[in-house]
Protein backbone atom coordinates (compact mmCIF):
# COMPACT_ATOMS: atom_id res chain seq x y z
CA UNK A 1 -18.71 -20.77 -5.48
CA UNK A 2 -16.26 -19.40 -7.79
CA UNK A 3 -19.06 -16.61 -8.82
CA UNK A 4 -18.59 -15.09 -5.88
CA UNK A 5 -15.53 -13.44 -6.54
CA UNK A 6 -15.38 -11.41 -9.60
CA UNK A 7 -13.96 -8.12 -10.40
CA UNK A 8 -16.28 -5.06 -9.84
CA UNK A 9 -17.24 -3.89 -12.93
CA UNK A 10 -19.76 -1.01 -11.29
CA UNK A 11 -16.27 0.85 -10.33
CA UNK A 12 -14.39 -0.24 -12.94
CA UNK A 13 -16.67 0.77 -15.83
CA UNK A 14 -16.85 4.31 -14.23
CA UNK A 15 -15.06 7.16 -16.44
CA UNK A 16 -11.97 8.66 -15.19
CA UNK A 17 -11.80 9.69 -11.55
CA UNK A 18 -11.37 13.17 -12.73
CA UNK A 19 -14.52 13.18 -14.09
CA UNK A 20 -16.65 10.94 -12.11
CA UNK A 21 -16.91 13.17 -8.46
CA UNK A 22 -20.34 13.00 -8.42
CA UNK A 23 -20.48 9.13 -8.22
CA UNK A 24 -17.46 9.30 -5.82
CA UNK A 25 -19.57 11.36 -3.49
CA UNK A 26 -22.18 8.76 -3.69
CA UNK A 27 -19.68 6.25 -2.70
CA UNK A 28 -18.83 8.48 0.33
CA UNK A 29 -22.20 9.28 1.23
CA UNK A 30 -22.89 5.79 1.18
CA UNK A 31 -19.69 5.18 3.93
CA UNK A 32 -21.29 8.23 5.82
CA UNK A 33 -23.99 5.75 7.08
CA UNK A 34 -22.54 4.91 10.59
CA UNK A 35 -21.90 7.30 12.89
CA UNK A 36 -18.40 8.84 14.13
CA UNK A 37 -16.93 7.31 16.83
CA UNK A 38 -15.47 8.88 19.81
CA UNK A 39 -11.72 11.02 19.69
CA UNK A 40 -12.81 11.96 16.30
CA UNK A 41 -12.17 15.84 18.01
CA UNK A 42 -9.35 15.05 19.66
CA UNK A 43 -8.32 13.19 22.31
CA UNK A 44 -6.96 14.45 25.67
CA UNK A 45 -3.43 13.03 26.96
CA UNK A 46 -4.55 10.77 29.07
CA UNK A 47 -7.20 9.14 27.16
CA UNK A 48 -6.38 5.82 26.61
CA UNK A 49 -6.67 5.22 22.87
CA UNK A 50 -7.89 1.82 21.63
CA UNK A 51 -6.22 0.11 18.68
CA UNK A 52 -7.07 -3.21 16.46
CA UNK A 53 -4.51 -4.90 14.08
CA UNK A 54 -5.62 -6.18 11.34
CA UNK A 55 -2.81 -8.47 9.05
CA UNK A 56 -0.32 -9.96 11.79
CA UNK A 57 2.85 -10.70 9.23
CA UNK A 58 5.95 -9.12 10.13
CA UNK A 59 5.19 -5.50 8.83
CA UNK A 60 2.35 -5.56 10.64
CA UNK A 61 3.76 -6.50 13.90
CA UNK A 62 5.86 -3.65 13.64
CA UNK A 63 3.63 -1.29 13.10
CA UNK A 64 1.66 -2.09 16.36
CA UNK A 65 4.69 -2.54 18.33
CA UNK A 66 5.44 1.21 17.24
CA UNK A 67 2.09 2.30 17.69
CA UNK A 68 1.80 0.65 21.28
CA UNK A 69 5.38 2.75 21.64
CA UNK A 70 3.60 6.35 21.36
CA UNK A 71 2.66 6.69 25.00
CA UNK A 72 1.33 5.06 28.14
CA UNK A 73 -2.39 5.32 27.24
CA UNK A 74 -2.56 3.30 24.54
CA UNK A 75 -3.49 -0.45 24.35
CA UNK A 76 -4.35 -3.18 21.68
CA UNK A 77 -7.45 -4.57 22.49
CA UNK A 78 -8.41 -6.83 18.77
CA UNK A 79 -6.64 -8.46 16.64
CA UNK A 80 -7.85 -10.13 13.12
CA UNK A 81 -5.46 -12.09 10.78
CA UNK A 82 -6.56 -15.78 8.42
CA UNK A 83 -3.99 -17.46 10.06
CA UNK A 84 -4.07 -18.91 13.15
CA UNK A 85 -0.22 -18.83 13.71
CA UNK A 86 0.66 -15.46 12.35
CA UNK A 87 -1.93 -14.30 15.40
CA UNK A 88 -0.36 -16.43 18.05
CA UNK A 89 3.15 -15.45 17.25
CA UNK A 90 2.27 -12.00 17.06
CA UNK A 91 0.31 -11.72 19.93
CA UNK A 92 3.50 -13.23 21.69
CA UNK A 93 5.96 -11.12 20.80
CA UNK A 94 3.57 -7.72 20.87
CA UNK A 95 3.15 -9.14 24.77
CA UNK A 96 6.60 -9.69 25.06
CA UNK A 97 7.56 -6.34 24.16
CA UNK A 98 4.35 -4.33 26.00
CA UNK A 99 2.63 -6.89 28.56
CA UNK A 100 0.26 -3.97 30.03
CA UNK A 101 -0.47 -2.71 26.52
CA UNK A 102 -1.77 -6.16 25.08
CA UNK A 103 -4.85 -6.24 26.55
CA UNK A 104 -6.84 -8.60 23.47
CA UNK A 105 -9.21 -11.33 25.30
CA UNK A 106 -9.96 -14.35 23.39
CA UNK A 107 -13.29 -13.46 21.71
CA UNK A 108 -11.63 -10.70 20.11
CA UNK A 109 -9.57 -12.74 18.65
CA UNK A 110 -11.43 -12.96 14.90
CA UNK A 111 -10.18 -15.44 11.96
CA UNK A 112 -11.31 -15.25 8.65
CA UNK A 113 -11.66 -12.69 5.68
CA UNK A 114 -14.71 -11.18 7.62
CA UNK A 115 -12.62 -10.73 10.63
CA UNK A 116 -11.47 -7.06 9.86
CA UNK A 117 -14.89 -6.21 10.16
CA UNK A 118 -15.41 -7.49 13.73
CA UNK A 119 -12.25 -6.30 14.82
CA UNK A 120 -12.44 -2.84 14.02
CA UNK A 121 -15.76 -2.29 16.10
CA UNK A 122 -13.55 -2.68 19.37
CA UNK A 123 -11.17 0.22 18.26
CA UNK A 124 -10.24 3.70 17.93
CA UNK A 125 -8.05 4.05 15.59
CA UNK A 126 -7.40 0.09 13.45
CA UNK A 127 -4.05 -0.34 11.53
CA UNK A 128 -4.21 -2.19 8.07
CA UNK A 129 -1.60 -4.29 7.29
CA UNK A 130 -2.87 -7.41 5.03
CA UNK A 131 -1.61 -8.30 1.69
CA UNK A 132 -2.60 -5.04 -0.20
CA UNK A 133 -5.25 -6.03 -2.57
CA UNK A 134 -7.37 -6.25 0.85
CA UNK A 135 -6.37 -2.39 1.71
CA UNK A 136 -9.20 -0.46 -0.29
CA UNK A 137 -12.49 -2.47 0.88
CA UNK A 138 -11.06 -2.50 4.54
CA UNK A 139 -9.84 0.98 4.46
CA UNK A 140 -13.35 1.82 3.41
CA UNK A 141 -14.95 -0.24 6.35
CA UNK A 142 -13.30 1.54 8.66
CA UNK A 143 -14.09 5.00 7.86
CA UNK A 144 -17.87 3.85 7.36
CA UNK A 145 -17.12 2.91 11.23
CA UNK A 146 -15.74 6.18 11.97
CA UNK A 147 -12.30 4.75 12.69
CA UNK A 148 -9.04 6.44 12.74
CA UNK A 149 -6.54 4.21 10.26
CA UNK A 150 -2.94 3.61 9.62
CA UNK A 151 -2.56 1.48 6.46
CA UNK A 152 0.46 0.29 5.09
CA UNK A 153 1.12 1.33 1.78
CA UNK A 154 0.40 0.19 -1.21
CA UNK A 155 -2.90 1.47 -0.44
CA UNK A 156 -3.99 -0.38 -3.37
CA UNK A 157 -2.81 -2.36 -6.54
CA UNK A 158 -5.52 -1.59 -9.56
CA UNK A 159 -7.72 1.22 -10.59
CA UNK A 160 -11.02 0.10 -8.59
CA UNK A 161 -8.98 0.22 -5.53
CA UNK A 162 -7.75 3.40 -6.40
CA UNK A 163 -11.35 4.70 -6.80
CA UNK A 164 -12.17 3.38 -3.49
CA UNK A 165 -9.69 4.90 -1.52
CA UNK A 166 -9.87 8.00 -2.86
CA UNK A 167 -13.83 7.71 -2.00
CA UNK A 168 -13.11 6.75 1.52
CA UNK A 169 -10.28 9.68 2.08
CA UNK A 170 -12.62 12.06 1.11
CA UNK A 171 -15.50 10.81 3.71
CA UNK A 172 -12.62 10.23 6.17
CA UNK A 173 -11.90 14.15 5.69
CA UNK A 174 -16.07 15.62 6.28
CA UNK A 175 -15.75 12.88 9.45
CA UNK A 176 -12.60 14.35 10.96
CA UNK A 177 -10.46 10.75 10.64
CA UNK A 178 -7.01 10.44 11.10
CA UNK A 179 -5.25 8.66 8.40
CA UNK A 180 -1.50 7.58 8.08
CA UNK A 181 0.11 5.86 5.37
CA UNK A 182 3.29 3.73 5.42
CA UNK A 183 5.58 6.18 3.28
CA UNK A 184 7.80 6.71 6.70
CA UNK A 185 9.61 9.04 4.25
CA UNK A 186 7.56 12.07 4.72
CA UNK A 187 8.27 12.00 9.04
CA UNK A 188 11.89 11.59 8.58
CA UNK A 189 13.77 14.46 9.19
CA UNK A 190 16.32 14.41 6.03
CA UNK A 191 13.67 14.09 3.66
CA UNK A 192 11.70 16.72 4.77
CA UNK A 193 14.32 19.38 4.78
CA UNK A 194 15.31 18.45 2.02
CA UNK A 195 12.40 18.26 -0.13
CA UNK A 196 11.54 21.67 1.75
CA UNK A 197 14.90 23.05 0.12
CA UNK A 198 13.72 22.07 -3.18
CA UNK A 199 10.33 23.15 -3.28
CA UNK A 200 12.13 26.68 -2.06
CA UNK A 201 13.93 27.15 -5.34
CA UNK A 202 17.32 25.68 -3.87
CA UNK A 203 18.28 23.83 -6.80
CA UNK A 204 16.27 26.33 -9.39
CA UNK A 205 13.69 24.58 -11.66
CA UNK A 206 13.60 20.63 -10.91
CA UNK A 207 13.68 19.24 -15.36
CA UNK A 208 14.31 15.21 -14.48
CA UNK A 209 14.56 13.19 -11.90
CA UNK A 210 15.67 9.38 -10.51
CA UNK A 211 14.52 7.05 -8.26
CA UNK A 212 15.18 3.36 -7.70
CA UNK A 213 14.50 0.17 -5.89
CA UNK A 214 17.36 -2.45 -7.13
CA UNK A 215 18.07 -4.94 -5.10
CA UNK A 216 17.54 -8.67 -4.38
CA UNK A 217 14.63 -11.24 -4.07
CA UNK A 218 12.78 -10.72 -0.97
CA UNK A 219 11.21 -13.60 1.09
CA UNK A 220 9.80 -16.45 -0.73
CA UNK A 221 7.39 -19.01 0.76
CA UNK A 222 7.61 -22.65 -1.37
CA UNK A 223 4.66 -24.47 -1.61
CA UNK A 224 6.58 -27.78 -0.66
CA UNK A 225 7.85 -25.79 2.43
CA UNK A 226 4.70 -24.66 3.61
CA UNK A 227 2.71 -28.08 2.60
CA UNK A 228 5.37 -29.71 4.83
CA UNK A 229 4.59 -27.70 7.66
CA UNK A 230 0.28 -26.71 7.28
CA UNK A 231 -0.82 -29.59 5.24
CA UNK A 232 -2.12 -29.82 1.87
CA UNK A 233 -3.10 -26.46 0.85
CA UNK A 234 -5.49 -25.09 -1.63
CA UNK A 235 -4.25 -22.73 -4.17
CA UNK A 236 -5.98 -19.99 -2.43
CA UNK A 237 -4.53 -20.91 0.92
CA UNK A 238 -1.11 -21.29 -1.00
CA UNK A 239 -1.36 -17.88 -2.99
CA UNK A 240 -2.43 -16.25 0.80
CA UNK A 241 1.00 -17.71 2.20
CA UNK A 242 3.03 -16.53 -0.44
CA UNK A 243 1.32 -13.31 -1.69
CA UNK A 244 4.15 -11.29 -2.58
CA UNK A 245 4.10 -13.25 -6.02
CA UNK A 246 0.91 -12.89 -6.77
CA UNK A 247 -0.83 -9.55 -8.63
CA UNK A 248 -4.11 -9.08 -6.81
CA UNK A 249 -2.62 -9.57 -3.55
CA UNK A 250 0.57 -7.74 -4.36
CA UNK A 251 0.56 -5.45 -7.21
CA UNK A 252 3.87 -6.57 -8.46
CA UNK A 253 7.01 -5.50 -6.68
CA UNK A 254 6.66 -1.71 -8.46
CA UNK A 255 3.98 -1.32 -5.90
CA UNK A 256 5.05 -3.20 -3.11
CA UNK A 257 8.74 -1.73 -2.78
CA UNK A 258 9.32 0.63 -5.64
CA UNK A 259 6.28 2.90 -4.26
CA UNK A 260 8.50 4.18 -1.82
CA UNK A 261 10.75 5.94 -4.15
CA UNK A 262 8.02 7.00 -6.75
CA UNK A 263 5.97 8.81 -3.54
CA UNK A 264 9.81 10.50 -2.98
CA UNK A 265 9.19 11.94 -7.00
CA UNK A 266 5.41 12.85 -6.63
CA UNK A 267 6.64 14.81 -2.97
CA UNK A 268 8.83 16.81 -5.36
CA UNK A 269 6.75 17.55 -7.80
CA UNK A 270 4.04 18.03 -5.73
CA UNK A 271 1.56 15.92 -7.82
CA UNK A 272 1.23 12.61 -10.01
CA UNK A 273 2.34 11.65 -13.55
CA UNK A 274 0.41 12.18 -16.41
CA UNK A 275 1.58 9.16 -18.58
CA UNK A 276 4.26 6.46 -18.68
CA UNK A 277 5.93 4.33 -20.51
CA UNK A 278 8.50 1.41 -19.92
CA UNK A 279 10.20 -2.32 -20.30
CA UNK A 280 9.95 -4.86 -17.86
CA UNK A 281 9.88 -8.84 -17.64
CA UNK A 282 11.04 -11.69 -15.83
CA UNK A 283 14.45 -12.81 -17.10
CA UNK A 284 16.20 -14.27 -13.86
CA UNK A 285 13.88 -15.06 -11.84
CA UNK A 286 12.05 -18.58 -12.36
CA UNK A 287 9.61 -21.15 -10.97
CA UNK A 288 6.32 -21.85 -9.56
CA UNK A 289 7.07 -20.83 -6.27
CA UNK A 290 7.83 -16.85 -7.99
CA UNK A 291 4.28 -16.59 -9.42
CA UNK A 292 3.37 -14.42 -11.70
CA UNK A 293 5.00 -11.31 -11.52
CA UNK A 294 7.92 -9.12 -13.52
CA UNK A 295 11.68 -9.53 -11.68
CA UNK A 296 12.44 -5.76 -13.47
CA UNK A 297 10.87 -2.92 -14.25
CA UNK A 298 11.97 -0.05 -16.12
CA UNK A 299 9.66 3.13 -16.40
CA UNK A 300 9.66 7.11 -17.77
CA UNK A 301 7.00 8.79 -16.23
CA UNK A 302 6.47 12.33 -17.34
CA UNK A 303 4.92 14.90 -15.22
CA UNK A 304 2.98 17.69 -15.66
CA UNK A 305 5.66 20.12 -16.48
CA UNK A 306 7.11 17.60 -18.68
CA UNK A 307 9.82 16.81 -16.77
CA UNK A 308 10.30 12.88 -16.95
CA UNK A 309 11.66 10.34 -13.90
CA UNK A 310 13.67 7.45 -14.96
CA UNK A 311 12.53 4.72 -12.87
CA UNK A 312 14.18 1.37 -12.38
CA UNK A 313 13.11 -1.65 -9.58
CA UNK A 314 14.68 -4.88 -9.99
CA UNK A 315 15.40 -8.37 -8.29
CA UNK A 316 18.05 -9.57 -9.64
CA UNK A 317 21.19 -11.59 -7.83
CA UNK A 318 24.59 -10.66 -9.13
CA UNK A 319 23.79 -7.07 -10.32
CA UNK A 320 24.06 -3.46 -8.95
CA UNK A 321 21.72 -2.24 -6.37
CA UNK A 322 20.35 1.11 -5.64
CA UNK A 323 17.75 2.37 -4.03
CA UNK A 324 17.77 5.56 -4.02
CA UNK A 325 16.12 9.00 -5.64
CA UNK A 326 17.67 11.82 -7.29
CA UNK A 327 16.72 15.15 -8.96
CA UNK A 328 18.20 17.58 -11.60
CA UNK A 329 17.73 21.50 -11.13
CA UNK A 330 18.74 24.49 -13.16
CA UNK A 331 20.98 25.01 -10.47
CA UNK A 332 22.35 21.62 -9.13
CA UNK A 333 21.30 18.07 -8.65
CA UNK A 334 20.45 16.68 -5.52
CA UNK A 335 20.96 13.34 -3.68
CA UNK A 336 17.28 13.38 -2.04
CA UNK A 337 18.09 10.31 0.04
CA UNK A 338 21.68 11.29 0.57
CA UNK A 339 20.18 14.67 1.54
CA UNK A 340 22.80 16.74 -0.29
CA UNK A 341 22.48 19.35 -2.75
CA UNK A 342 25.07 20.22 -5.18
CA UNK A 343 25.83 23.17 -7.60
CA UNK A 344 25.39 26.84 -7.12
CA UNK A 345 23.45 26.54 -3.60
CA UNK A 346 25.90 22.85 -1.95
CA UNK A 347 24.42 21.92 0.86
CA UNK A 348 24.44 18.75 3.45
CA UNK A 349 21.62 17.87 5.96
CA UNK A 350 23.88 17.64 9.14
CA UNK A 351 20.73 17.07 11.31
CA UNK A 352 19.55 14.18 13.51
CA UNK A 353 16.23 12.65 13.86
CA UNK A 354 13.90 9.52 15.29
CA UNK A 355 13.83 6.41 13.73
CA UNK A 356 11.09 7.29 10.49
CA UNK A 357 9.13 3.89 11.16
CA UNK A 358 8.21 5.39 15.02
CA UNK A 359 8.03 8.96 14.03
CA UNK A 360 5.15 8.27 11.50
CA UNK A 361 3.11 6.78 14.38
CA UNK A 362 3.99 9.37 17.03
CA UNK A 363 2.52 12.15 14.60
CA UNK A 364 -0.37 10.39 13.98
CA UNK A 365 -1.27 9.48 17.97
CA UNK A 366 -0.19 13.62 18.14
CA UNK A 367 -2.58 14.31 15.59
CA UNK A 368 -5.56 12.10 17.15
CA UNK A 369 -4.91 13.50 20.60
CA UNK A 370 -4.71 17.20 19.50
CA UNK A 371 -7.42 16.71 16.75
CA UNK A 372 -4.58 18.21 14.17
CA UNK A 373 -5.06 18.19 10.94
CA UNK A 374 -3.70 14.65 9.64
CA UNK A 375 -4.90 12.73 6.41
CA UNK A 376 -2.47 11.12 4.07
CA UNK A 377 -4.68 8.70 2.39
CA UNK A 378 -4.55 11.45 -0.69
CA UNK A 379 -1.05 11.03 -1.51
CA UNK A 380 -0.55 7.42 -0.52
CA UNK A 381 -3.51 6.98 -2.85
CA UNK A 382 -1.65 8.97 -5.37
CA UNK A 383 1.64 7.14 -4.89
CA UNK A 384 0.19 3.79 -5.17
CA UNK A 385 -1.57 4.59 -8.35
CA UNK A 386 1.40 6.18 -9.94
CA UNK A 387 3.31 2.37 -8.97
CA UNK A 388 -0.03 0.64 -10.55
CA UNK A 389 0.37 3.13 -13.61
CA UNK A 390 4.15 2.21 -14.02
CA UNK A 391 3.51 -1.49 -14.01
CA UNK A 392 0.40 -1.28 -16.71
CA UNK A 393 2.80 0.38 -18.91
CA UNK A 394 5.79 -2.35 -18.41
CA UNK A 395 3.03 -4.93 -18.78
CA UNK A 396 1.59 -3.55 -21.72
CA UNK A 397 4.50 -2.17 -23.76
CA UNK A 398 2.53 0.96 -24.11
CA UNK A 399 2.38 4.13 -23.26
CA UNK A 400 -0.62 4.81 -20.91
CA UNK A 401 -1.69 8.46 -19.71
CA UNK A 402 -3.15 8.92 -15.82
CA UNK A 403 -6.28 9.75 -17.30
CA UNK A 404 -6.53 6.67 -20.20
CA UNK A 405 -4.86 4.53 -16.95
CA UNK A 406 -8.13 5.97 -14.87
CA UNK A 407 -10.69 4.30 -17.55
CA UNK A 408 -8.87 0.80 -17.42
CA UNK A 409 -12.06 -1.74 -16.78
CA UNK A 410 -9.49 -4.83 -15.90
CA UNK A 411 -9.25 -5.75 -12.41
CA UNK A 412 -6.62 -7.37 -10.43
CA UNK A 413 -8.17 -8.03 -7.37
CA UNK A 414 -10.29 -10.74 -6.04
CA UNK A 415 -11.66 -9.38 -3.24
CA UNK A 416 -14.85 -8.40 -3.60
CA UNK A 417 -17.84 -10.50 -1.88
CA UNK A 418 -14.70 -12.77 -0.09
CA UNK A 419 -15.61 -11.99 3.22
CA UNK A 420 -19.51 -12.74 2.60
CA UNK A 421 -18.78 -16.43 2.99
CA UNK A 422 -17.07 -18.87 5.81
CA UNK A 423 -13.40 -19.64 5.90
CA UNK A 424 -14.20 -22.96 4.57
CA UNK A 425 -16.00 -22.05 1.72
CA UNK A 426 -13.68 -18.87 0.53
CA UNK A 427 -10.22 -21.66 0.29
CA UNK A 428 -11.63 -23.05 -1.69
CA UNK A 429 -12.37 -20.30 -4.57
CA UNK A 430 -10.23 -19.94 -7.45
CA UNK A 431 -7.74 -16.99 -7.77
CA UNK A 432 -7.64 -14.65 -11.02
CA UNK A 433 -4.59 -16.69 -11.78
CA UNK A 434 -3.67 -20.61 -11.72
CA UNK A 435 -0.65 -22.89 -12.30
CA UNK A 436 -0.21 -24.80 -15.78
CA UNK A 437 0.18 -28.10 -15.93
CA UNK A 438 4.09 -27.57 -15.60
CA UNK A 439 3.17 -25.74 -12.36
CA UNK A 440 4.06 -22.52 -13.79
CA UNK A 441 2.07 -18.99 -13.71
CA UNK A 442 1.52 -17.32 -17.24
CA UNK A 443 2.97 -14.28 -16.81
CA UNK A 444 2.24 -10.93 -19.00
CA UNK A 445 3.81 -10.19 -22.31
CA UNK A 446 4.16 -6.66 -23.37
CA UNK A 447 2.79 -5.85 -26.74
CA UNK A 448 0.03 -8.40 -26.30
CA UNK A 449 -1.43 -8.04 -22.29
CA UNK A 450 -3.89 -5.62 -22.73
CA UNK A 451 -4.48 -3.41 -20.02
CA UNK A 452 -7.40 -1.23 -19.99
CA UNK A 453 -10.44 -3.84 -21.34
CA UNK A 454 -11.52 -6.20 -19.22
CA UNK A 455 -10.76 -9.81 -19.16
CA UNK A 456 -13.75 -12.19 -20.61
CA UNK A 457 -15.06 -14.46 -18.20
């Protein structure tokens, strides 16, 4: 079984996305197959607008609580997790919170890693919220269905995902999808006057920037926690419950958190990195129950103008915490967060606005109703890939360029063929990475992890 699952080397051998469009319109061509379903034009206010979740954890709960917040005439009506008790409880509190709205009957209830698939023929518009290595090859389902999509970010966490994505925005653009990303930051209303004030000259010529994501561990599910309660699990089913700490289903916490403030950058600049270059390791942090992944991270990325940002995401107890993103003009430096401006043009937002988390679904429903323009799958692809680019350089020790980064032939997901087999069969698969026999995950070590050539089999 364990062929099954192997990194996809047809993507991943391809030669920088920059140079590759024509076989990324062959990818969308190929999504093009189904045809577009119905809204896809707009939908008038009193159409009732379907919606399937897909990845019931906590983030995604939210998100269908606040998309089931947007109006009356909206229900969920599928649902699609691999656990059994992630759906029930978040079927019970979703009912809880919108009885008339929860409107999902028992045989559209799917389990399994084909269940996104299933689900997302009952819906208008499907909201992706699994662990993120899962994000590119359902994102691209989707739009082959002619869904509308809100995805959490990180949209992806390696290159191939990247490449798929960016495929699927494009084909979700000729159809006339909807797509929203889970950077909340661009529909809150201090950010965007903000970065509006920048990108009008406010501060003069933006020459560096910083941004940060310093804080604590997050969540951690132990094995001997989770065995206690499920059973004996398979490593699979293990790495599944406790996917933060694991690469392919992750990306390392530079995607999973720090994205947030690296999308802030890119919205500044108004484009990606070119190359990067940083430190990062896991000093604090130990255990089999942490995986395999870096407790710091510490990254320059330079930008096109050569301007550099001095990143920094950390979990670390007993240290300073930040998060946070700044910028330095010719004329002042700026708090973009804080939304203050200081120097020759000082300045403080004094405005008020919804809560960023609701606002992002409201415009989207807007958007889908009133067939506005509305695809952020670009710049959340963008984002993600700039997170992916920062942790290849920490992992490496190198210094990697976008375009070098774009060439990398080393997977780190898993994903591809999983849902072609049964529940049973797919636990039972081995992940990209396994405990030693001290029940510890090798973890990478910069000068030697090499980044860009593929793993041998």
């Amino acid at each position: 079984m364990s062929n099954l699952i192997v990194p996809d080397h047809s993507v991943l051998s391809r030669r920088s996305f920059l140079s590759t469009s024509s076989k990324v319109a062959a990818g969308a061509a190929a999504l093009g197959a189904l045809p577009v379903e119905r809204f896809v034009h707009g939908a008038s206010p009193g159409d009732t607008i379907k919606v399937a979740l897909v990845g019931m954890g906590g983030r995604g709960s939210g998100a269908a609580n606040q998309a089931l917040s947007t109006g009356e005439s909206v229900k969920l009506v599928a649902v699609a997790d691999v656990h059994k008790d992630r759906m029930e409880g978040s079927l019970n509190q979703l009912k809880n919170a919108h009885k008339d709205k929860v409107q999902v009957k028992d045989e559209n209830k799917f389990l399994g890693f084909d269940a996104y698939k299933h689900a997302i023929k009952d819906a208008d518009l499907v909201i992706l919220a699994t662990p993120p290595g899962f994000r590119p090859m359902q994102f691209e389902e989707a739009i082959r269905q002619g869904k509308h999509v809100f995805m959490e970010k990180p949209v992806c966490v390696d290159v191939a995902g990247y490449k798929k994505v960016i495929a699927a925005a494009q084909e979700a653009k000729k159809k006339n999808l909807k797509v929203g990303v889970g950077l909340q930051r661009h529909h809150q209303a201090g950010y965007l006057e903000t970065i509006k004030r920048l990108h009008d000259g406010q501060m003069g010529d933006i020459v560096a920037m910083r941004a940060y994501w310093n804080g604590n561990t997050p969540w951690v599910q132990k094995r001997a926690d989770l065995e206690a309660k499920h059973g004996k699990l398979t490593e699979l089913q293990y790495q599944m419950r406790n996917w933060y700490y694991f690469v392919w289903l992750c990306g390392d916490h530079i995607c999973e958190q720090h994205i947030h403030n690296l999308d802030v950058i890119n919205w500044v600049k108004r484009g990606h990195p070119v190359k990067a270059r940083g430190n990062g390791g896991c000093e604090t942090r130990k255990g089999p129950d942490y995986g395999e992944i870096f407790d710091h991270h510490v990254v320059e990325y330079t930008y096109e103008d050569g301007s550099v940002c001095f990143s920094q995401c950390r979990h670390q107890l007993g240290c300073w915490n930040d998060v946070s993103e700044h910028a330095v003009g010719t004329k002042g430096v700026c708090n973009i967060g804080g939304y203050t401006i200081r120097g020759e043009n000082q300045w403080r937002f004094q405005g008020k606005g919804k809560d960023a988390y609701q606002q992002e679904h409201d415009d989207l429903f807007d958007a889908i109703r009133n067939d506005k323009p509305f695809n952020e799958a670009f710049y959340g692809a963008d984002s993600s890939m700039t997170a992916v680019l920062g942790r290849m350089a920490t992992y490496s020790g190198k210094e990697i360029s976008w375009d070098d980064a774009l060439k990398s032939e080393v997977s780190d997901t898993m994903v591809k063929n999983i849902d072609k087999v049964s529940w049973e069969e797919a636990i039972k698969l081995t992940p990209p990475t396994v405990p030693g026999p001290d029940g510890m995950y090798s973890l990478p070590v910069p000068g030697k992890t090499d980044v860009l050539k593929a793993r041998k089999a």
